[in-house]
PDB file of N, CA and C in Angstrom:
ATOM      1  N   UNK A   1    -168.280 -21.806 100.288  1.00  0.00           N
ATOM      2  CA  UNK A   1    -168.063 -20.585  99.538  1.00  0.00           C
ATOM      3  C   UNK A   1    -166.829 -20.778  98.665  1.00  0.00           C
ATOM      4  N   UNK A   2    -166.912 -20.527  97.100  1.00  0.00           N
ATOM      5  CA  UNK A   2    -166.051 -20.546  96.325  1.00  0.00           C
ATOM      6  C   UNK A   2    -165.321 -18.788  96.339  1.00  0.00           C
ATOM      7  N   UNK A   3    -163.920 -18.411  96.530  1.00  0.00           N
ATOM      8  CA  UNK A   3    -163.610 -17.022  96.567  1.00  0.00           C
ATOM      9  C   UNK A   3    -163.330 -17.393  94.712  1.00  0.00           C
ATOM     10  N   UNK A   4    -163.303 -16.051  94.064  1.00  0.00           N
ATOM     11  CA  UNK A   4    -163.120 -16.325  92.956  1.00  0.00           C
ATOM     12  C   UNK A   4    -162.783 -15.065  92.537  1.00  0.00           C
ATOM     13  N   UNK A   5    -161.535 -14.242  93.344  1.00  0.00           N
ATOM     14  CA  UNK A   5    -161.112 -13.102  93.151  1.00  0.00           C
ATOM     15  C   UNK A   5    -161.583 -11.893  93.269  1.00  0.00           C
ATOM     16  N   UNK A   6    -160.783 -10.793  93.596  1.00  0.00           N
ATOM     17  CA  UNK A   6    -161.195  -9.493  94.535  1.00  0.00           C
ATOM     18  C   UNK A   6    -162.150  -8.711  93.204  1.00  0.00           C
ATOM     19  N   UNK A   7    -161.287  -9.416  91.938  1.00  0.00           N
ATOM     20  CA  UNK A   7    -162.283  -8.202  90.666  1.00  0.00           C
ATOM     21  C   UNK A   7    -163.880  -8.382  90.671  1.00  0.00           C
ATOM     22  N   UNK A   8    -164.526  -7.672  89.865  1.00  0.00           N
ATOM     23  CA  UNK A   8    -165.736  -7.799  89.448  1.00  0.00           C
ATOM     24  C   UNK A   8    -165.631  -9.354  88.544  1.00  0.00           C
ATOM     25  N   UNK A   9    -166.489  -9.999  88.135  1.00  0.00           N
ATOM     26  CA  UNK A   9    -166.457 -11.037  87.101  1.00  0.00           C
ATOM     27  C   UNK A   9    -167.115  -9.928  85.561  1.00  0.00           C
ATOM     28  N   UNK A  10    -166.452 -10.575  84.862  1.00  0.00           N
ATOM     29  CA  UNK A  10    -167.485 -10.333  83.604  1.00  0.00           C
ATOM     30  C   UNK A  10    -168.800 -10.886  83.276  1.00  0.00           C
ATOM     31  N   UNK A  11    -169.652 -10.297  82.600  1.00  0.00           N
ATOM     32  CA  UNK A  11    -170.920 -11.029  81.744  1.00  0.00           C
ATOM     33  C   UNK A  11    -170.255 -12.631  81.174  1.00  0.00           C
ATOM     34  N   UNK A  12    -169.052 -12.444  80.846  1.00  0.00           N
ATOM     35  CA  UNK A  12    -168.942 -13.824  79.675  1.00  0.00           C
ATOM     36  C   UNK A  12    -168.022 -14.321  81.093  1.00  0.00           C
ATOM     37  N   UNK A  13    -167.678 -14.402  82.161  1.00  0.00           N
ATOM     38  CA  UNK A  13    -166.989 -15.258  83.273  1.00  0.00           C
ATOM     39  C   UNK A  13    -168.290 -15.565  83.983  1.00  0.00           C
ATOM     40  N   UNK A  14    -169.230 -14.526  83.741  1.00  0.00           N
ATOM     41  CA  UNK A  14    -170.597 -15.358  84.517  1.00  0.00           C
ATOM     42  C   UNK A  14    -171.311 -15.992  84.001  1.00  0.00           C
ATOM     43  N   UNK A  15    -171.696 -16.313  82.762  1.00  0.00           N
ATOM     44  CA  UNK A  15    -172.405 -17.104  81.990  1.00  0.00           C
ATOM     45  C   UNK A  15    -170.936 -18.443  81.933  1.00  0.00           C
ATOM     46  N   UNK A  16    -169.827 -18.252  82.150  1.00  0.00           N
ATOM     47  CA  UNK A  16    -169.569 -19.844  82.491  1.00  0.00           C
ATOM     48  C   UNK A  16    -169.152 -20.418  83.368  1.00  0.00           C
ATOM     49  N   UNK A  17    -169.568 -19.740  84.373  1.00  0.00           N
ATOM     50  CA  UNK A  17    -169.488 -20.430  85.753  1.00  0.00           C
ATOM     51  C   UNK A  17    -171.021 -21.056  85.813  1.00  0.00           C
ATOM     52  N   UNK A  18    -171.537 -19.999  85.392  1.00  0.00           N
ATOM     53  CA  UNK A  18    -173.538 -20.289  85.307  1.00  0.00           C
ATOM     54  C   UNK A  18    -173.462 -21.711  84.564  1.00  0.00           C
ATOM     55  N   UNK A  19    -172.671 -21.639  83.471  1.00  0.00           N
ATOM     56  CA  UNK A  19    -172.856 -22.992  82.732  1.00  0.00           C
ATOM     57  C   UNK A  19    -172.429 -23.841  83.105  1.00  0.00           C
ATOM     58  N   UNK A  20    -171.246 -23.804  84.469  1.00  0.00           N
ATOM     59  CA  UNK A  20    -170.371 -24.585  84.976  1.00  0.00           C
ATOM     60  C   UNK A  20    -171.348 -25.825  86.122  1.00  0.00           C
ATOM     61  N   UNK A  21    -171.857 -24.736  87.012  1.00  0.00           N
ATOM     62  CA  UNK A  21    -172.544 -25.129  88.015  1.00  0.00           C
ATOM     63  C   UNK A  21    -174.213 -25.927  87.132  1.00  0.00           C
ATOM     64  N   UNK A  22    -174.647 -25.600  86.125  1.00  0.00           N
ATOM     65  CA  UNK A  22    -175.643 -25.822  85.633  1.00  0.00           C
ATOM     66  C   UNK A  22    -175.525 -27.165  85.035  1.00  0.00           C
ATOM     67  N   UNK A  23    -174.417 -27.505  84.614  1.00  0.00           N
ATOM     68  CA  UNK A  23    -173.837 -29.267  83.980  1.00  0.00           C
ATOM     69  C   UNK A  23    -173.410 -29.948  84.949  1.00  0.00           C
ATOM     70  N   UNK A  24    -172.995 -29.368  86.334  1.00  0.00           N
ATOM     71  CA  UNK A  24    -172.562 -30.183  86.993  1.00  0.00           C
ATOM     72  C   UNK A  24    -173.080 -31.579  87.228  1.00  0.00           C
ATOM     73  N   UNK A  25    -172.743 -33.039  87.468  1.00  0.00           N
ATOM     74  CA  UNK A  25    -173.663 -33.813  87.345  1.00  0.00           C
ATOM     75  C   UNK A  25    -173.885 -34.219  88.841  1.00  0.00           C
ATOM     76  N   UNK A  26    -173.000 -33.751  89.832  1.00  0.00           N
ATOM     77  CA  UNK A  26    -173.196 -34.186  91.156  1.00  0.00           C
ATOM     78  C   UNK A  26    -173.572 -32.985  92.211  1.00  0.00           C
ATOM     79  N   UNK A  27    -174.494 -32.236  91.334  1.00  0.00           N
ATOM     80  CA  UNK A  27    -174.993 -30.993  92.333  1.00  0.00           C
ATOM     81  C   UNK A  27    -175.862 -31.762  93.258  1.00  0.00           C
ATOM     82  N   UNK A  28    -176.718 -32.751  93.161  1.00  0.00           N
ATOM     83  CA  UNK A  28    -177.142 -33.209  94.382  1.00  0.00           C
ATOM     84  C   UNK A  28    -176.467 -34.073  95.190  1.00  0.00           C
ATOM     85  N   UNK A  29    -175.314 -34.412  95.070  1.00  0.00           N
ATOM     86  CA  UNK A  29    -174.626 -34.588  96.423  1.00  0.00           C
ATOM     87  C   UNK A  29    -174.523 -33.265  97.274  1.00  0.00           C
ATOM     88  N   UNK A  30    -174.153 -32.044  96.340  1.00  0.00           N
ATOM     89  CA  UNK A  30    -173.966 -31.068  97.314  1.00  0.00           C
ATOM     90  C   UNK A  30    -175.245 -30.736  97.825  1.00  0.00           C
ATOM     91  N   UNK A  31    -176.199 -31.033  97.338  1.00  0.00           N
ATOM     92  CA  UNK A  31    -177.835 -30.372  97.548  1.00  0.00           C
ATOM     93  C   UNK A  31    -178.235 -31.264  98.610  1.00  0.00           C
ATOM     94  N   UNK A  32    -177.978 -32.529  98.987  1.00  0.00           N
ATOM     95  CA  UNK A  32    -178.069 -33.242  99.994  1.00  0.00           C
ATOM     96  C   UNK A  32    -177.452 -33.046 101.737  1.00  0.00           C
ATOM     97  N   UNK A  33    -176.448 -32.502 101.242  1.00  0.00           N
ATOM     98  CA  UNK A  33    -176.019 -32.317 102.443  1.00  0.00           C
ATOM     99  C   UNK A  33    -176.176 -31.471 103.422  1.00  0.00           C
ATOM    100  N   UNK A  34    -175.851 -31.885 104.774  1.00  0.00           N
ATOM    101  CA  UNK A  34    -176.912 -30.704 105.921  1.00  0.00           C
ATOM    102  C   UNK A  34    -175.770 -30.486 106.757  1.00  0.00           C
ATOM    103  N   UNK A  35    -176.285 -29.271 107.305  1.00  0.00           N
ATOM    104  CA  UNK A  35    -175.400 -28.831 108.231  1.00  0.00           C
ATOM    105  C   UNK A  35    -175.184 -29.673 109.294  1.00  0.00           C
ATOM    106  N   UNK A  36    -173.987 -29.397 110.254  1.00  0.00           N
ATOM    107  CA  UNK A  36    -174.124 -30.339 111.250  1.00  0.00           C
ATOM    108  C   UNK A  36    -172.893 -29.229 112.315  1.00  0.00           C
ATOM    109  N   UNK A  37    -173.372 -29.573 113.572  1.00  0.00           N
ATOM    110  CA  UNK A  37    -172.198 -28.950 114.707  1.00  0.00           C
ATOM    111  C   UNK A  37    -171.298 -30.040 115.099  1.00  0.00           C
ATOM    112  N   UNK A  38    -170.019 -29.201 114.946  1.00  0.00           N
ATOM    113  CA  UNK A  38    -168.795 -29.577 115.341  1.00  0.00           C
ATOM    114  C   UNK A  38    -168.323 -29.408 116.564  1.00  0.00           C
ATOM    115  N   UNK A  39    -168.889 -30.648 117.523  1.00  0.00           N
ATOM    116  CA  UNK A  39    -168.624 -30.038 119.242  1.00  0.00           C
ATOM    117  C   UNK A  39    -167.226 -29.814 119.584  1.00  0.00           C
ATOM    118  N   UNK A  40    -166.239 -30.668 118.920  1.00  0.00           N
ATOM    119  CA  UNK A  40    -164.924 -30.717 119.052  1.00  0.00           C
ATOM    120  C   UNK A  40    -164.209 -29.786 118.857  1.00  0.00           C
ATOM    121  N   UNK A  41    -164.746 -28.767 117.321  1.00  0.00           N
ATOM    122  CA  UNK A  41    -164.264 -28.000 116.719  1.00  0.00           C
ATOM    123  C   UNK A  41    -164.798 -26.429 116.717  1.00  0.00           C
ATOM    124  N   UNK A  42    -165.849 -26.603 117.583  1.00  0.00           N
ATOM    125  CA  UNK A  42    -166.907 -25.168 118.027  1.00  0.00           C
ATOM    126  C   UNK A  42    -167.267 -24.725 116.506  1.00  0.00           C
ATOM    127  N   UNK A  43    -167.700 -25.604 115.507  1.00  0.00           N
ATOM    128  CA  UNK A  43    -168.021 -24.605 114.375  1.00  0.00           C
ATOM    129  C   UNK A  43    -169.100 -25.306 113.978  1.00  0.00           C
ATOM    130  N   UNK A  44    -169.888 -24.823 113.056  1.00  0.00           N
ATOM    131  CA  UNK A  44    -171.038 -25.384 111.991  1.00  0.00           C
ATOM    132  C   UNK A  44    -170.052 -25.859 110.811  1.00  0.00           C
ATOM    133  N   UNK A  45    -170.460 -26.821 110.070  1.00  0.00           N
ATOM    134  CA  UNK A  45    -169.845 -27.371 108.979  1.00  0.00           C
ATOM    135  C   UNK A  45    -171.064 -28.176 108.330  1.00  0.00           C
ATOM    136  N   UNK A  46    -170.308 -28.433 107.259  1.00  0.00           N
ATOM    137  CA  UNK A  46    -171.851 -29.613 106.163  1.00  0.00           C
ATOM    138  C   UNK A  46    -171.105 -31.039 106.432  1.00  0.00           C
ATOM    139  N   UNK A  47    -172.286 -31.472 106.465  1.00  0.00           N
ATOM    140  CA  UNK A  47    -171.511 -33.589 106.665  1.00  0.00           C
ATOM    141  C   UNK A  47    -172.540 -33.884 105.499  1.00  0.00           C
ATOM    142  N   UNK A  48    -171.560 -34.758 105.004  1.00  0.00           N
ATOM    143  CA  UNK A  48    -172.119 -35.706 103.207  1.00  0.00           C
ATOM    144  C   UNK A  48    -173.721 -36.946 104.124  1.00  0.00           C
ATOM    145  N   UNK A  49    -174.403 -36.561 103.206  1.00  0.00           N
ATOM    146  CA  UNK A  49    -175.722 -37.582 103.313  1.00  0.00           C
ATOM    147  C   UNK A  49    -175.332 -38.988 103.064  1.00  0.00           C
ATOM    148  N   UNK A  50    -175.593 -39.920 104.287  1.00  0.00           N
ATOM    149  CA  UNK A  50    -175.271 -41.159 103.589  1.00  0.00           C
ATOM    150  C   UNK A  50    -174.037 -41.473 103.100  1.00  0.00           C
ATOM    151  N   UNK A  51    -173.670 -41.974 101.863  1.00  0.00           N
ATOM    152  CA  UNK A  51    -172.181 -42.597 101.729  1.00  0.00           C
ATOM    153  C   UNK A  51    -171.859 -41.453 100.492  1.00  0.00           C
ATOM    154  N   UNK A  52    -172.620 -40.589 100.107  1.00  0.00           N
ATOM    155  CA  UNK A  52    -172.135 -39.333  99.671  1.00  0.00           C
ATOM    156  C   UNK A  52    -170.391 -39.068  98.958  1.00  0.00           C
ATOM    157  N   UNK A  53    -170.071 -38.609  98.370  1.00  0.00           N
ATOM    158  CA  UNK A  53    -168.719 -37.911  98.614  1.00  0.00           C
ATOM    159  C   UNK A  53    -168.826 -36.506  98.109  1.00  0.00           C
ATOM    160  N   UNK A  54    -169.225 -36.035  99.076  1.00  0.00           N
ATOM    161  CA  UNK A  54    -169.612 -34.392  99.242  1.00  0.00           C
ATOM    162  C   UNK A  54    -168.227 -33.602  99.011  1.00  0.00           C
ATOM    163  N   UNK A  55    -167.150 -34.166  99.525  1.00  0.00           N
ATOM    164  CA  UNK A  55    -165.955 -33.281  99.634  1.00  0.00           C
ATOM    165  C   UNK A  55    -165.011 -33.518  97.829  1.00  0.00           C
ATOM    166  N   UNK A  56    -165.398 -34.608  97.584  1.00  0.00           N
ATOM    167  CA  UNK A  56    -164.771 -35.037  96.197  1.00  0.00           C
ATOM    168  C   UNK A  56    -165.649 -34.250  95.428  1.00  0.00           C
ATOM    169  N   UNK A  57    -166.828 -34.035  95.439  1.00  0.00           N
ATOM    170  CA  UNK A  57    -168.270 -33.198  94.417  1.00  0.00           C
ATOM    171  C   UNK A  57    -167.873 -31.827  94.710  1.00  0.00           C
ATOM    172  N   UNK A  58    -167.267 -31.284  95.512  1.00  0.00           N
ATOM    173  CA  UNK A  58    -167.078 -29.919  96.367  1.00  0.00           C
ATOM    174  C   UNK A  58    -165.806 -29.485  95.460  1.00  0.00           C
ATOM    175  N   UNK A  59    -164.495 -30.566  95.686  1.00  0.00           N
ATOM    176  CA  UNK A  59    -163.248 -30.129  94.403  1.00  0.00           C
ATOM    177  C   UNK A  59    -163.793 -29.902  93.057  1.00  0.00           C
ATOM    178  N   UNK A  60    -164.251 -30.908  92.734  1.00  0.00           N
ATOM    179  CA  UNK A  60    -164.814 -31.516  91.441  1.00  0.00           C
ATOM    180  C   UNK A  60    -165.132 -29.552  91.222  1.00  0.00           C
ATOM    181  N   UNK A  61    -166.371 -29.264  91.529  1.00  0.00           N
ATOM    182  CA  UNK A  61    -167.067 -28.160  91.176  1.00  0.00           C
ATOM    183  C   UNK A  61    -166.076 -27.196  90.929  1.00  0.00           C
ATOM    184  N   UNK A  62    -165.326 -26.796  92.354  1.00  0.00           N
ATOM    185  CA  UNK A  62    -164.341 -25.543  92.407  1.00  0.00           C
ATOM    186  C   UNK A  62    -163.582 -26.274  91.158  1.00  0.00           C
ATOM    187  N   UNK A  63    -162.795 -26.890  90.601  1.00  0.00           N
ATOM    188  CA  UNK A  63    -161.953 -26.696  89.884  1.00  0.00           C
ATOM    189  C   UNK A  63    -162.768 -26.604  87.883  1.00  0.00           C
ATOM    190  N   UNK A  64    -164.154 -27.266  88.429  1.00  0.00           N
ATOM    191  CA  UNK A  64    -164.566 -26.729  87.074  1.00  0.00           C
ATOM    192  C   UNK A  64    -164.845 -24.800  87.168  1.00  0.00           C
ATOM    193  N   UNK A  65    -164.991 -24.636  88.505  1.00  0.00           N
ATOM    194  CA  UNK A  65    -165.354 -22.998  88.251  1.00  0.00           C
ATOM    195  C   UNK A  65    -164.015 -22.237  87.685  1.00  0.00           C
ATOM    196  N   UNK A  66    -162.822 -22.696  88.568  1.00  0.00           N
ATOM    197  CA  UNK A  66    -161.834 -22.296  88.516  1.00  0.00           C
ATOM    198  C   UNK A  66    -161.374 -22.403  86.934  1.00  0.00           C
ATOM    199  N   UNK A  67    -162.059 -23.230  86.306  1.00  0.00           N
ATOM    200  CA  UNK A  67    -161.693 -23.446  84.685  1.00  0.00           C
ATOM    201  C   UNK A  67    -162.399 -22.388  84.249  1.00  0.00           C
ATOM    202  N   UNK A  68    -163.509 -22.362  84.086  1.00  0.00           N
ATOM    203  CA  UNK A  68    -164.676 -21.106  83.688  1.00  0.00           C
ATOM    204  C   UNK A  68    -163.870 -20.120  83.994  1.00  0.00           C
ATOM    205  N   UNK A  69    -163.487 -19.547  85.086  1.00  0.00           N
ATOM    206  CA  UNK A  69    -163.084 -18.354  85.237  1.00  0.00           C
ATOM    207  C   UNK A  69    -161.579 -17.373  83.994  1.00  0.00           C
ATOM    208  N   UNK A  70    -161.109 -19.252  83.382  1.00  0.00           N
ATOM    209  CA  UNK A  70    -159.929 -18.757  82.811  1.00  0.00           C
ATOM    210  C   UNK A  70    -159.881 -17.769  81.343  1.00  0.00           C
TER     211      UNK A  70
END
């Protein structure tokens, strides 16, 4: 979950986040990845498919949203 502030978004902050997530080029790393339980940690979490870098594709995104939003 990306938080992306308590306001409403606008029409023109949602058409570029829409455009944000829509160019992304490594949405299927994130689209690959599956949930998995954390016995250690008592939680559900996502683990990267394979040699993946799910968590680098995960910044990557938030900081293009975080651009869109400006």
């Amino acid at each position: 979950m990306i938080t992306l502030g308590r306001s409403a978004l606008t029409s023109r902050q949602i058409r570029k986040v829409q455009a944000a997530v829509a160019d992304f080029p490594d949405i299927a790393v994130i689209d690959r990845a599956e949930w998995t339980y954390l016995h250690r940690q008592s939680r559900w979490d996502y683990a990267p498919a394979g040699t993946d870098d799910l968590f680098g594709a995960v910044e990557e995104l938030t900081a293009l949203v975080e651009l869109a939003m400006e």
